[in-house]
Protein backbone atom coordinates (compact mmCIF):
# COMPACT_ATOMS: atom_id res chain seq x y z
CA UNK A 1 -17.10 -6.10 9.33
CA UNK A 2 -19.80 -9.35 9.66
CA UNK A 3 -20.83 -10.41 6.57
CA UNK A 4 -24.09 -12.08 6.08
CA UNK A 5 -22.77 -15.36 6.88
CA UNK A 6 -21.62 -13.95 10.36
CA UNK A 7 -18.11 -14.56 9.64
CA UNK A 8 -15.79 -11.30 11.05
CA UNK A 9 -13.91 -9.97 7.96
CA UNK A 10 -11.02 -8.11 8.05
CA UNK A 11 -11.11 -4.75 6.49
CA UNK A 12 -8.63 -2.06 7.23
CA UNK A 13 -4.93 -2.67 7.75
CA UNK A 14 -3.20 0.29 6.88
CA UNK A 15 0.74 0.52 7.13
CA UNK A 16 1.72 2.71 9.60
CA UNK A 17 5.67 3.13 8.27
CA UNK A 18 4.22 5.03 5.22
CA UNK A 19 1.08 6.03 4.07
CA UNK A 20 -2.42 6.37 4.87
CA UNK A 21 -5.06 8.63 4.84
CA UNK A 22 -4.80 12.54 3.79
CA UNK A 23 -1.87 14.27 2.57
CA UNK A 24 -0.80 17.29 0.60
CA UNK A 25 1.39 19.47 -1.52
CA UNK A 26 1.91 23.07 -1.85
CA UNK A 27 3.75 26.25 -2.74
CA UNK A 28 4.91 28.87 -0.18
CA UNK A 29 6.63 31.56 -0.77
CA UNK A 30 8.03 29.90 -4.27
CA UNK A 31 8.71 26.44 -2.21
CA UNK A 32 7.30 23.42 -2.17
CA UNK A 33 5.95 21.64 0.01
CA UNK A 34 4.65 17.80 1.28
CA UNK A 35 2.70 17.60 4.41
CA UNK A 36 2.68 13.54 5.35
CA UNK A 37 -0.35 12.33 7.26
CA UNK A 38 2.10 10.68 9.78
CA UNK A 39 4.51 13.92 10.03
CA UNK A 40 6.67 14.01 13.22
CA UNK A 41 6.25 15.32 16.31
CA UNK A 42 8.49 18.28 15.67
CA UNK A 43 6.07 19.70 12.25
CA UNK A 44 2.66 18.96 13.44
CA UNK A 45 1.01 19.68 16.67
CA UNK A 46 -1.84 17.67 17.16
CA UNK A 47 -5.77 17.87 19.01
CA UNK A 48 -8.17 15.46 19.03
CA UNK A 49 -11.71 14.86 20.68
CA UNK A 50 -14.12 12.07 20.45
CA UNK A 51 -18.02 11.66 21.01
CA UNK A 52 -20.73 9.06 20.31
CA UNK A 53 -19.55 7.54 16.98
CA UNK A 54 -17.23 10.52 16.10
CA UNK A 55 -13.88 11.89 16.38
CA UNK A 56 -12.37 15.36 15.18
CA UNK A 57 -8.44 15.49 15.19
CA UNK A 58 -6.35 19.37 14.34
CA UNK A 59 -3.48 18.77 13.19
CA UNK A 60 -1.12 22.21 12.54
CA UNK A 61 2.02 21.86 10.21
CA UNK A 62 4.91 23.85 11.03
CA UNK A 63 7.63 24.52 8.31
CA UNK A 64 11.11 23.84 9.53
CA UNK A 65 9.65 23.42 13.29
CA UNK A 66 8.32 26.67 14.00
CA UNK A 67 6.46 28.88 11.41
CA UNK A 68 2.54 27.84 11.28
CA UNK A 69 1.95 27.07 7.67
CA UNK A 70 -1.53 25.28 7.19
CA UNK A 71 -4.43 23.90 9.69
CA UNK A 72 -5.58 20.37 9.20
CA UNK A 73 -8.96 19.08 10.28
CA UNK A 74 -10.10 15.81 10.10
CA UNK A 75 -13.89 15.25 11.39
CA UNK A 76 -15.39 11.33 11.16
CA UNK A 77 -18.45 9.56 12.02
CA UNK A 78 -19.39 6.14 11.62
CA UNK A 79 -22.01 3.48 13.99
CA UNK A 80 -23.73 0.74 13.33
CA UNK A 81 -22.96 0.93 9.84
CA UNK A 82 -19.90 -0.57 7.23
CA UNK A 83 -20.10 3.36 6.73
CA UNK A 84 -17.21 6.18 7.15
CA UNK A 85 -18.21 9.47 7.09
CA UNK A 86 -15.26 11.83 6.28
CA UNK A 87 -14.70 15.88 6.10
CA UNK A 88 -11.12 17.15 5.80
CA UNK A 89 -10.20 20.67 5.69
CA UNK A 90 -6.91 22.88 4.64
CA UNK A 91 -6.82 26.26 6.75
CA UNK A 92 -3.84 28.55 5.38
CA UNK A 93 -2.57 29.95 8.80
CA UNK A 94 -0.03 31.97 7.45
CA UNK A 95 -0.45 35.71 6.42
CA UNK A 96 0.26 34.83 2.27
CA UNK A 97 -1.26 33.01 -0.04
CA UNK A 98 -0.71 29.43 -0.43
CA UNK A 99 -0.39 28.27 -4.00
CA UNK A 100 -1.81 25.18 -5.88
CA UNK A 101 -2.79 23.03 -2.68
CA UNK A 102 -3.11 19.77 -4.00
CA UNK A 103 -4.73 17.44 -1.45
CA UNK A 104 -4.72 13.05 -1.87
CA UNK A 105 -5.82 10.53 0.00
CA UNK A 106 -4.05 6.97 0.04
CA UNK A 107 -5.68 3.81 1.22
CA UNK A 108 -3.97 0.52 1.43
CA UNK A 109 -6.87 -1.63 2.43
CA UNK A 110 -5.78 -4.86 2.22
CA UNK A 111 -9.20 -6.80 2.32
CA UNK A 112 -9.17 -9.88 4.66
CA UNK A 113 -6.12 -9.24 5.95
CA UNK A 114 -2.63 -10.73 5.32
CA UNK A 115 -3.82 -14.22 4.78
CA UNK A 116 -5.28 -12.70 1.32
CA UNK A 117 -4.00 -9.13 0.65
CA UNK A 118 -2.23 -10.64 -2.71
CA UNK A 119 -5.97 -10.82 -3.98
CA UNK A 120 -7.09 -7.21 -4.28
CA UNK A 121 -8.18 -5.95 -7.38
CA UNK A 122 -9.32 -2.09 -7.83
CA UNK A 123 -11.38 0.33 -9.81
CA UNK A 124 -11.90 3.64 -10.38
CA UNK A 125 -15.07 4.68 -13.04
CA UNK A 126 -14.20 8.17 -14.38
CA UNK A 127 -18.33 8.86 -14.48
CA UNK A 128 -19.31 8.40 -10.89
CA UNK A 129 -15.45 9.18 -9.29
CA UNK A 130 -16.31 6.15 -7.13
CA UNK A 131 -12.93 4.07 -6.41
CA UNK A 132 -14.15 0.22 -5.32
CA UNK A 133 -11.15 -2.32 -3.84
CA UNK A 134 -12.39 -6.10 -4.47
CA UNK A 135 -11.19 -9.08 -3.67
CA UNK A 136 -12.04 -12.55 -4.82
CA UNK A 137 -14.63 -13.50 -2.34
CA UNK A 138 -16.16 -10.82 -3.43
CA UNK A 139 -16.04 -7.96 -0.37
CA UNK A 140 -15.88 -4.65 -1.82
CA UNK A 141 -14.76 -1.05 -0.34
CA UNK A 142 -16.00 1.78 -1.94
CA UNK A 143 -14.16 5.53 -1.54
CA UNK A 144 -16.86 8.35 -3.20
CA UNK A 145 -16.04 12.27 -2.88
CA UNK A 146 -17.20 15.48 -3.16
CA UNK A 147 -16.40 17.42 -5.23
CA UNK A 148 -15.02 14.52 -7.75
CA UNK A 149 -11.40 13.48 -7.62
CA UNK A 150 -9.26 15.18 -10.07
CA UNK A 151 -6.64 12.40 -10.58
CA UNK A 152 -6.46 9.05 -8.69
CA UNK A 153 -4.17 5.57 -8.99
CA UNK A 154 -3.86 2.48 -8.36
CA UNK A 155 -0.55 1.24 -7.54
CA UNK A 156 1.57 -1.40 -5.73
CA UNK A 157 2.58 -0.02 -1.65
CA UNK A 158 6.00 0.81 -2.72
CA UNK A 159 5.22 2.23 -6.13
CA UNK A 160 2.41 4.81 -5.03
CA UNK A 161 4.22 7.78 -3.66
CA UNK A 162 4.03 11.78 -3.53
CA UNK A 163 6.80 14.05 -3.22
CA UNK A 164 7.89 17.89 -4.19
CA UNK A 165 8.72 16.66 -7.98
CA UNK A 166 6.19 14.13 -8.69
CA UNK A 167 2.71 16.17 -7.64
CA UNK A 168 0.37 14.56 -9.88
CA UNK A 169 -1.49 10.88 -9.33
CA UNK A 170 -0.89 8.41 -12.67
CA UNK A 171 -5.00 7.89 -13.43
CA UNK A 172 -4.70 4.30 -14.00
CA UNK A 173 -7.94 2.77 -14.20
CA UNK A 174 -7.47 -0.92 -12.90
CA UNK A 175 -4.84 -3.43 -11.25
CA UNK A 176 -5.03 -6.48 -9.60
CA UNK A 177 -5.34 -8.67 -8.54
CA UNK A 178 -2.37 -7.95 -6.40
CA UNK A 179 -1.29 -6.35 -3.28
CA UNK A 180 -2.62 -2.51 -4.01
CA UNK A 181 -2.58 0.70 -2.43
CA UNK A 182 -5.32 3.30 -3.87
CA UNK A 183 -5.07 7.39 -4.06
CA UNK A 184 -7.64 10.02 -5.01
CA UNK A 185 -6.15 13.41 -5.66
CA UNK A 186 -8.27 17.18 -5.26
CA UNK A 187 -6.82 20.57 -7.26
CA UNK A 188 -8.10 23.07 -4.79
CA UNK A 189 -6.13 25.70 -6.26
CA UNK A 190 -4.68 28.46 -3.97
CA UNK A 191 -5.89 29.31 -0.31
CA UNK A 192 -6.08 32.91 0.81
CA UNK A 193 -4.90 33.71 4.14
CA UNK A 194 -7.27 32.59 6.75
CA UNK A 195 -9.58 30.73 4.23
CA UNK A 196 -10.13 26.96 4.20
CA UNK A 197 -10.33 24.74 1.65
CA UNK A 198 -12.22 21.19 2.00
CA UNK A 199 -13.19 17.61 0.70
CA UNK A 200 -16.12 15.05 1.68
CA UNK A 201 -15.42 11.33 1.55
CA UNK A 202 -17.38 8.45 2.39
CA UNK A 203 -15.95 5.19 2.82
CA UNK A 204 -18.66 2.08 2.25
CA UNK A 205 -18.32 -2.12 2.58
CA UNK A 206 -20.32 -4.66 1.40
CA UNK A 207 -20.50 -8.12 -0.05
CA UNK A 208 -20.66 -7.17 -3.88
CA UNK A 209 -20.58 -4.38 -6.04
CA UNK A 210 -24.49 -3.44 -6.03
CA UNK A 211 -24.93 -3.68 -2.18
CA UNK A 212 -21.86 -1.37 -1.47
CA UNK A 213 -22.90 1.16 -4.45
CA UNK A 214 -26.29 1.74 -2.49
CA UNK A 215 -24.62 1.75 0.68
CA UNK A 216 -22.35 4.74 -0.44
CA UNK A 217 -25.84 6.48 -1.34
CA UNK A 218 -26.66 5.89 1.96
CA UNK A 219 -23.74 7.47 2.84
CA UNK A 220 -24.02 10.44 1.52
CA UNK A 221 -27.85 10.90 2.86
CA UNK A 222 -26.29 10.08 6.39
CA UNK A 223 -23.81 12.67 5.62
CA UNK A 224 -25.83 15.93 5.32
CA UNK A 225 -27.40 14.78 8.30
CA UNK A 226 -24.64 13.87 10.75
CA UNK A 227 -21.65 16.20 9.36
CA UNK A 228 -23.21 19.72 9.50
């Protein structure tokens, strides 16, 4: 990102030996599941395809290597703009029901990169389900959703994690500032066979917390218009 000063800000630096982006838990056929957004080679098979300012990946999870399970599809758009657009989807591939599909997604931004990581602060307001990452020269991320997140935390990298026991997201409502890692977390209930199941995110940056609220209204206008 270039703020308005034209200084180049860094923004996203994930960790790739953990987590990022979507994941999700599940019950089939009375067992539990987690599907990781950085599963190996051997459980998920994946597609992908770009265009002008988008990408669409398919990802399909295999249980134990070899049985389809569930269909994930990630579809993104974003030019010109300190705006992600972001649809994921949940097919259930199998020929059963799929039980209480939880879905999260978990963001480490680390705003300005490591020279200032330590600095993050976060947010979540109950009212709007907006989650906003901070830090003290005052760039600010802003995750929104539809439909509204159902839990949601705000945690340190190590201390943020999802696994066949612990299925539920703490709904802490502020930390920092501090190295964080943030999570939004959807109910969708349980997927018939062959049905999908889906969430819209948009992603916004801005300097302060006015400018990036109206940019993630611009967001979702942008949205119904570029992710039909």
């Amino acid at each position: 990102m270039i703020d308005q000063t034209g200084y180049d800000r860094m923004l996203l630096m994930n960790p790739s030996n953990y987590m990022a982006g979507f994941w999700a838990t599940l019950v089939h056929e009375g067992q539990s599941h987690v599907i990781c957004s950085n599963e190996p080679t051997n459980k998920m098979k994946i597609e992908a395809e770009s265009g002008e300012g988008s990408a669409k990946v398919r990802a399909s999870f295999h249980d134990k290597g070899y049985t389809p399970l569930i269909e994930l599809e990630d579809t993104l758009w974003s030019r010109n703009k300190p705006i992600l657009l972001w649809c994921h989807s949940v097919k259930n591939t199998t020929d059963q029901v799929i039980r209480d599909l939880r879905v999260y997604l978990l963001m480490d931004f680390d705003i300005n990169g490591p020279q200032s990581y330590k600095d993050d602060m976060g947010r979540y307001d109950p009212k709007t389900g907006h989650m906003t990452v901070w830090d003290k020269e005052n760039l600010h991320v802003q995750l929104a959703s539809r439909p509204l997140p159902d839990s949601w935390d705000i945690s340190s990298p190590v201390k943020l994690k999802v696994d066949e026991t612990h299925r539920d997201l703490k709904r802490n409502l502020e930390m920092g500032p501090r190295d964080i890692v943030v999570g939004l977390q959807w109910n969708l209930g349980d997927i018939q066979p062959g049905e999908k199941a889906k969430v819209d995110v948009t992603i916004a940056s801005a300097v302060g917390l006015g400018e990036v609220s109206g940019l993630t209204q611009t967001a979702w206008d942008l949205f119904d218009k570029k992710m039909r």
